[in-house]
N, C-alpha and C. Protein backbone atom coordinates (compact mmCIF):
# COMPACT_ATOMS: atom_id res chain seq x y z
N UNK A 1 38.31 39.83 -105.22
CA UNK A 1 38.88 41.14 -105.48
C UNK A 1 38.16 41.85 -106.62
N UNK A 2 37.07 41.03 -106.95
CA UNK A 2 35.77 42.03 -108.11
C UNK A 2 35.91 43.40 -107.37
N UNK A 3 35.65 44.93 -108.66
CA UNK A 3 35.67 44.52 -109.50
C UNK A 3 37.51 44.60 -110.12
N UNK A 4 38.87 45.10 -109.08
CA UNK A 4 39.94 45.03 -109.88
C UNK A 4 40.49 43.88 -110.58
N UNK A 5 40.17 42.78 -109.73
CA UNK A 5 40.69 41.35 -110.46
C UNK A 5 39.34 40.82 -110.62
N UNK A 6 38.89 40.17 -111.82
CA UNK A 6 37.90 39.85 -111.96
C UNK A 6 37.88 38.20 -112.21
N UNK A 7 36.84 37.02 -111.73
CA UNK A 7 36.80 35.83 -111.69
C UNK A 7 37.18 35.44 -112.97
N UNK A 8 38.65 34.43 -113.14
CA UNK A 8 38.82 33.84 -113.87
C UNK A 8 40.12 35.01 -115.09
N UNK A 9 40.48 35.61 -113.94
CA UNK A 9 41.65 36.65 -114.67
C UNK A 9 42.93 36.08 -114.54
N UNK A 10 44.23 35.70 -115.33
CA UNK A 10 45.09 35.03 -115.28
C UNK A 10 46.17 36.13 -114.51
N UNK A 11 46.84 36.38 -113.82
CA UNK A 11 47.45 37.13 -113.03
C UNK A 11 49.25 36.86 -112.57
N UNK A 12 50.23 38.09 -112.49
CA UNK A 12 51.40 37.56 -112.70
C UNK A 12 51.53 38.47 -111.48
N UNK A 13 52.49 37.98 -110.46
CA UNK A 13 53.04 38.51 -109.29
C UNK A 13 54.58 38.72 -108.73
N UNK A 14 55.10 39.73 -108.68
CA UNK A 14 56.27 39.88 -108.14
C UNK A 14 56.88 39.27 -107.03
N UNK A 15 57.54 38.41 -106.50
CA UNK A 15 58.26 38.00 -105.00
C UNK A 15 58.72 38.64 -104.59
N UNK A 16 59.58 39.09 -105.38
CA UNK A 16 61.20 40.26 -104.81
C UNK A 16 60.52 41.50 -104.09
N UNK A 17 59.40 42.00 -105.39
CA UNK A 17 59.03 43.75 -104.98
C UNK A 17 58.60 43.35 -103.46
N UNK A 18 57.95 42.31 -102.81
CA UNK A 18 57.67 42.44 -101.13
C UNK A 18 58.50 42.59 -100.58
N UNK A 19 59.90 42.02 -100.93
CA UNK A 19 61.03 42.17 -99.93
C UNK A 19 61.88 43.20 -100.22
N UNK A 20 62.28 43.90 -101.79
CA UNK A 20 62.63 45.18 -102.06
C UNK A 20 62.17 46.30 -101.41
N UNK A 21 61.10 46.38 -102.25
CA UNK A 21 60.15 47.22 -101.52
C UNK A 21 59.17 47.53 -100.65
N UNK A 22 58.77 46.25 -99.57
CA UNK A 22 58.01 46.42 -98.96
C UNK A 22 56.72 46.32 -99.10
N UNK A 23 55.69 46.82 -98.29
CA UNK A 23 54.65 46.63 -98.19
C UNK A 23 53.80 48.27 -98.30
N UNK A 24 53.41 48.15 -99.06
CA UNK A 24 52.46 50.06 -99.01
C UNK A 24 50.49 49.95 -98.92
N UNK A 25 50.49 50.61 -98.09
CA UNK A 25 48.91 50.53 -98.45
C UNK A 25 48.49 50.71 -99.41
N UNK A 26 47.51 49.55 -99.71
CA UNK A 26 46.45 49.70 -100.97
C UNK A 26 46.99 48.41 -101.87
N UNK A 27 48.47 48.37 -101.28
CA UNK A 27 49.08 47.01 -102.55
C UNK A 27 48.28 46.15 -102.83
N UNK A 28 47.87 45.62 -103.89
CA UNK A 28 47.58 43.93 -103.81
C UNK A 28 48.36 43.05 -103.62
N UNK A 29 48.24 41.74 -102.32
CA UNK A 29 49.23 40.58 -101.95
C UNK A 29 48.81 39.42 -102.52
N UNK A 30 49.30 38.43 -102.38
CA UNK A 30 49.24 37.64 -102.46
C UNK A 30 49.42 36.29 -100.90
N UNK A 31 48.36 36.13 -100.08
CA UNK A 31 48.42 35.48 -99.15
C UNK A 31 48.51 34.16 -98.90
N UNK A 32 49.50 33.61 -98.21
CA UNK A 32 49.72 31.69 -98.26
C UNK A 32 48.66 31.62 -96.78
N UNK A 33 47.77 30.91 -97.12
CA UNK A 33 46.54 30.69 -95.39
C UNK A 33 47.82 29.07 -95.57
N UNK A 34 47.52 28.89 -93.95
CA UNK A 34 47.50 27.67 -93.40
C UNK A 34 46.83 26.42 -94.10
N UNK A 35 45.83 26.31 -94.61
CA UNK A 35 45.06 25.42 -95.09
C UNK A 35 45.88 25.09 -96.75
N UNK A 36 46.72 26.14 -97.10
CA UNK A 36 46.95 25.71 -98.74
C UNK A 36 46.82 26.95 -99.67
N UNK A 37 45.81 27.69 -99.44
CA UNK A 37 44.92 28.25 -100.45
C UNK A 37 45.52 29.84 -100.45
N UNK A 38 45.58 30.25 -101.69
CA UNK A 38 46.26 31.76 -101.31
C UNK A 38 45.11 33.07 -101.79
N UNK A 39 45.40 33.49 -101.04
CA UNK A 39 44.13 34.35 -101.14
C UNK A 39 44.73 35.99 -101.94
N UNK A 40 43.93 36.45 -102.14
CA UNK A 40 44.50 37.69 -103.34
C UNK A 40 43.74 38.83 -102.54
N UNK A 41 43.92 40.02 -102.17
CA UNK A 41 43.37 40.73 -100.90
C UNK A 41 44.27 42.21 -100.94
N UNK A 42 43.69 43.37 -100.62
CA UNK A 42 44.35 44.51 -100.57
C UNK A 42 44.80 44.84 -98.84
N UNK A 43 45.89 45.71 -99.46
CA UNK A 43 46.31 45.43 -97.61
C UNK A 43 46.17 47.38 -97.25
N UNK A 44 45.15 47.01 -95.89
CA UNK A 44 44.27 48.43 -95.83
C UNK A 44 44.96 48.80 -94.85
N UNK A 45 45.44 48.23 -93.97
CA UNK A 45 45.76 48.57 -92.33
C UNK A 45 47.78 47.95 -92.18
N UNK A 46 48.34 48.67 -91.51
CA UNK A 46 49.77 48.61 -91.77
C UNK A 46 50.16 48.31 -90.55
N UNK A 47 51.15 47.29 -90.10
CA UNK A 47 51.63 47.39 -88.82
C UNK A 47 52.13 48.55 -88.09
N UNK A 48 51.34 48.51 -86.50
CA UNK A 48 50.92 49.05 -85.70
C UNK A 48 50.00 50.26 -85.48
N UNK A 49 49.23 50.40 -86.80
CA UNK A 49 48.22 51.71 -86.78
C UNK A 49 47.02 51.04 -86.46
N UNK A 50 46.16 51.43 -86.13
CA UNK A 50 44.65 51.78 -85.63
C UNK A 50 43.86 51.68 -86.83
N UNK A 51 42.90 50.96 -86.76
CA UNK A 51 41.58 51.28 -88.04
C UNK A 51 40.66 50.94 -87.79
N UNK A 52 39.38 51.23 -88.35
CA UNK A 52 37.92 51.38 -88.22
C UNK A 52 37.18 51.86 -89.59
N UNK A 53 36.29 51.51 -89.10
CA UNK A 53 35.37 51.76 -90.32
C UNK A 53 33.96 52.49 -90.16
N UNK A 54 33.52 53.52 -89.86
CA UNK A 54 32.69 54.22 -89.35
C UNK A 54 31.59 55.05 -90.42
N UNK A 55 30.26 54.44 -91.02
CA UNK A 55 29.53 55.32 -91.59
C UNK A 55 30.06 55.21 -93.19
N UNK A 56 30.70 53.89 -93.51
CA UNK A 56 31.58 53.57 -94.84
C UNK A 56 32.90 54.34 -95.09
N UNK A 57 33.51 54.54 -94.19
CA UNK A 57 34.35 55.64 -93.87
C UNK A 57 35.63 54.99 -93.16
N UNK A 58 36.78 54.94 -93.67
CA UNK A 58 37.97 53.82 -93.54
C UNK A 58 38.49 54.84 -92.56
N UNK A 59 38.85 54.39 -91.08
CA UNK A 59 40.12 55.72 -90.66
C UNK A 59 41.09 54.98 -89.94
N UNK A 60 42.09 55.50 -90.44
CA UNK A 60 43.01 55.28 -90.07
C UNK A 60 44.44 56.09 -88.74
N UNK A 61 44.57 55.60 -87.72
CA UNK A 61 44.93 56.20 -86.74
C UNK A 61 44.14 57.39 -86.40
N UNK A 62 42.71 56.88 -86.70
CA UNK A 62 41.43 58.03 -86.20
C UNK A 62 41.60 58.98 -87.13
N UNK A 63 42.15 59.17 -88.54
CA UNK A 63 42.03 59.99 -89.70
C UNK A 63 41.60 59.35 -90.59
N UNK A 64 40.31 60.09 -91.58
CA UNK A 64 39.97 59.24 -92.66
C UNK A 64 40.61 58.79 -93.76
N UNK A 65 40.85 58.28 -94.32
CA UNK A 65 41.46 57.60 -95.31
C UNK A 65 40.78 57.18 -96.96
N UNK A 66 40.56 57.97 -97.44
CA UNK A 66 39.99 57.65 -98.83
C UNK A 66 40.29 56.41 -99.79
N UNK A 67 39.43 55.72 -100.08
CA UNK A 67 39.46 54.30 -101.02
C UNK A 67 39.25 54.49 -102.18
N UNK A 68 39.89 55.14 -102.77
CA UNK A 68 39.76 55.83 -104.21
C UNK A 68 39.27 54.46 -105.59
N UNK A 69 40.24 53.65 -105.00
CA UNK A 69 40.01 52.21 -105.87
C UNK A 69 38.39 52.11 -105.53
N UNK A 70 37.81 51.82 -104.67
CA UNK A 70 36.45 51.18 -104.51
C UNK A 70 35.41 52.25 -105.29
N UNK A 71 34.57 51.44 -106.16
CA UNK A 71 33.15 52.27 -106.56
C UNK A 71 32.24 53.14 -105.31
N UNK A 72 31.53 54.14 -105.89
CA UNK A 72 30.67 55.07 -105.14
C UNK A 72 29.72 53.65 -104.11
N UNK A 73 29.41 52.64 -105.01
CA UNK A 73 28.39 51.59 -104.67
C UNK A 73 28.80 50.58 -103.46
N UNK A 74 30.44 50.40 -103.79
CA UNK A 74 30.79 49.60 -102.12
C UNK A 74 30.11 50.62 -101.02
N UNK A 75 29.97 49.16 -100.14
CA UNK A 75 29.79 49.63 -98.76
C UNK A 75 30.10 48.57 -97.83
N UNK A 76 31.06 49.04 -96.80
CA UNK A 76 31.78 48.25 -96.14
C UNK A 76 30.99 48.65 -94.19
N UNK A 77 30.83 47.57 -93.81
CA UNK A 77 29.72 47.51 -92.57
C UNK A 77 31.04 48.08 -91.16
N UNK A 78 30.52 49.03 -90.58
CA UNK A 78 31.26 49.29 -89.72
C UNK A 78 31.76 48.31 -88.63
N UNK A 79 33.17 48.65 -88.35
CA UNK A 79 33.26 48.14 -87.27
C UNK A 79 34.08 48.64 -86.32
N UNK A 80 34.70 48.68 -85.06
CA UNK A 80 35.12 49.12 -84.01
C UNK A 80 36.69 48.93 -84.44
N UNK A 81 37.01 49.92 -83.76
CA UNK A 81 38.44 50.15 -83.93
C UNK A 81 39.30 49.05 -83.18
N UNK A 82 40.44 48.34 -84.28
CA UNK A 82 41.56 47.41 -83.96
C UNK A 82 42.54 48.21 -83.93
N UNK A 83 43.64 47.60 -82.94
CA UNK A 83 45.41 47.69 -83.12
C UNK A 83 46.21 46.45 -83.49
N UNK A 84 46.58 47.06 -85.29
CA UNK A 84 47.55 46.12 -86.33
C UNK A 84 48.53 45.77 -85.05
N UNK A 85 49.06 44.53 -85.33
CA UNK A 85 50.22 44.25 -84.35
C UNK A 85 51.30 44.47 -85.49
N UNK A 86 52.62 44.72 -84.57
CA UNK A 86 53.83 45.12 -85.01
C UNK A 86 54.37 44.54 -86.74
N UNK A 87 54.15 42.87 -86.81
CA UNK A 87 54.49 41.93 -87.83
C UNK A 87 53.41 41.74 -88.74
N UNK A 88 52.14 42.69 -88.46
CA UNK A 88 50.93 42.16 -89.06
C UNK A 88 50.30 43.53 -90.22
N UNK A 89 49.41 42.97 -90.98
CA UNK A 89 48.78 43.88 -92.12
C UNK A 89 47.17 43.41 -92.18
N UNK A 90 46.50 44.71 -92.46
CA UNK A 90 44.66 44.20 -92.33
C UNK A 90 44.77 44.24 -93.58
N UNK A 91 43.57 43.37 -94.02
CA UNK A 91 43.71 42.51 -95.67
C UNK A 91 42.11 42.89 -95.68
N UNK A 92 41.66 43.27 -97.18
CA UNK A 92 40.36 43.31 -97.26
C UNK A 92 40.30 43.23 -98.66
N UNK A 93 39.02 42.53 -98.85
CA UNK A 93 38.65 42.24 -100.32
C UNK A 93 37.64 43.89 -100.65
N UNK A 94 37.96 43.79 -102.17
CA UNK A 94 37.40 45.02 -102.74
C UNK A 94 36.05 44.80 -102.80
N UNK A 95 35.34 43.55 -103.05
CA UNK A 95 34.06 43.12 -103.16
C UNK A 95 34.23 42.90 -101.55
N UNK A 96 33.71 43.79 -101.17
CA UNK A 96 33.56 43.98 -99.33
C UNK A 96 32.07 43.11 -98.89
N UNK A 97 31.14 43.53 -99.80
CA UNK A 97 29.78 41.93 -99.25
C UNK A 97 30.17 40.67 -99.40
N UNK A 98 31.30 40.43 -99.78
CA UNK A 98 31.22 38.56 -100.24
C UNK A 98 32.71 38.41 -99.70
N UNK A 99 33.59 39.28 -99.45
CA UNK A 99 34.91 38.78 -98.92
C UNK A 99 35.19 38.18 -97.03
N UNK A 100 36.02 37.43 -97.83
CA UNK A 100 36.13 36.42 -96.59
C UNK A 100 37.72 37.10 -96.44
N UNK A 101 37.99 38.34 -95.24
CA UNK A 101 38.93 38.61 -94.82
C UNK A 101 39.67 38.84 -93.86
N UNK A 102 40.60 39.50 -92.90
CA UNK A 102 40.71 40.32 -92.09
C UNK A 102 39.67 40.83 -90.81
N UNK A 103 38.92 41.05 -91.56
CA UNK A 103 37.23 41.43 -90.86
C UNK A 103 36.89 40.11 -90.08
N UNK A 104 37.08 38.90 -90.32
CA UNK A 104 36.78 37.88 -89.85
C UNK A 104 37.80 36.69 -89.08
N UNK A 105 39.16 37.17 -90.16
CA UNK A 105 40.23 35.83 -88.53
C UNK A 105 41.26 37.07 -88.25
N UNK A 106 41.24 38.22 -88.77
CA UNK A 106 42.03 39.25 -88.02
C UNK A 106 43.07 39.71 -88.80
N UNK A 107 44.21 40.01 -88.49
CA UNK A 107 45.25 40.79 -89.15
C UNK A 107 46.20 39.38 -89.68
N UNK A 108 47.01 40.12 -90.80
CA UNK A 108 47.37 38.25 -91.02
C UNK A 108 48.91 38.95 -90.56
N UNK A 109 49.82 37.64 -91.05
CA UNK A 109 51.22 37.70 -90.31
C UNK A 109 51.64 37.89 -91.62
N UNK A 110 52.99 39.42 -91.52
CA UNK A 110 53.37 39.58 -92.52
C UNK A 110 54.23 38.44 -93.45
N UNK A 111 54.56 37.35 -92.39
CA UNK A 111 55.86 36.27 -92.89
C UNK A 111 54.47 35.44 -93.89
N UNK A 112 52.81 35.61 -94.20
CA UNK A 112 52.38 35.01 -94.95
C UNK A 112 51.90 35.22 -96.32
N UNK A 113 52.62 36.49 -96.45
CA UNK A 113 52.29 37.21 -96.97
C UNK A 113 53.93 36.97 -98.54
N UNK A 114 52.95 36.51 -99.52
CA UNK A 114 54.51 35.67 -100.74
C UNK A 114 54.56 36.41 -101.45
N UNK A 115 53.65 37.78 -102.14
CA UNK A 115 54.18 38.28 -102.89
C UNK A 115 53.34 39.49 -103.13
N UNK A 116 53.49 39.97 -104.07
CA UNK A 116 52.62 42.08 -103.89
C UNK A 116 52.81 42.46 -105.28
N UNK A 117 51.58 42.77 -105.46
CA UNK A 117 51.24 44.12 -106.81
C UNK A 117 50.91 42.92 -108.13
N UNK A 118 50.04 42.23 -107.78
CA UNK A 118 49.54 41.40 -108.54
C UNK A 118 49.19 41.97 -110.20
N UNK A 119 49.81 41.69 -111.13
CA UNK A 119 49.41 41.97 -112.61
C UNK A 119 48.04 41.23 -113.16
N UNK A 120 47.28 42.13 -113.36
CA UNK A 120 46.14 41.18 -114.17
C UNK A 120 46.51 41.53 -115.62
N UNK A 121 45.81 39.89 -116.22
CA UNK A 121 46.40 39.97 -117.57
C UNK A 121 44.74 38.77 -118.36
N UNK A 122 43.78 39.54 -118.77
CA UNK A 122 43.04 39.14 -119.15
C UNK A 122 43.07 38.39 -119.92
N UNK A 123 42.13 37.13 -120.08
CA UNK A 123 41.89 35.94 -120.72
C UNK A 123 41.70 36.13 -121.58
């Protein structure tokens, strides 16, 4: 999540605010994978909308969508338009060359999803 959370940033996370409040684009989650490991990831794509990525250009239900968080310097590699399923959210790392996300095993399931709006709190 370079550069908002940066390697080796100690970080505090809400439980409740996911189930209070939900899920909003752009949140930072907190993800439980199958294997153990929880992954820290912004959630770009919302159950049941449309997204793509066209020319570094995020759209959403075929409207563009501005990434205000990401530097002039990201660049995120296009790809063909998906449909979020109903229970599901697209997850993408802010360091878009090195993230292992969404882009690669798909939309995750919202039930894996433990907690939202991650606090960084520097070392």
């Amino acid at each position: 999540m370079n550069p908002a959370v940066k390697e080796g940033t100690i970080g505090l996370s809400n439980i409740a605010f996911r189930h209070v409040f939900g899920l909003n684009r752009f949140d930072i989650v907190l993800i439980q994978r199958e294997n153990g490991d929880i992954w820290v990831k912004r959630v770009i794509g919302l159950p049941n909308e449309t997204l793509s990525i066209k020319d570094n250009v995020l759209y959403i239900d075929h409207k563009p969508c501005p990434q205000t968080f990401l530097s002039d310097t990201v660049e995120t590699e296009d790809f063909e338009e998906i449909q979020i399923g109903e229970n599901e959210v697209f997850v993408m790392g802010d360091n878009r060359e090195y993230s292992y996300d969404s882009r690669n095993i798909g939309a995750v399931s919202l039930s894996d999803i433990i907690s939202k709006d991650l606090y960084a709190v520097l070392p």
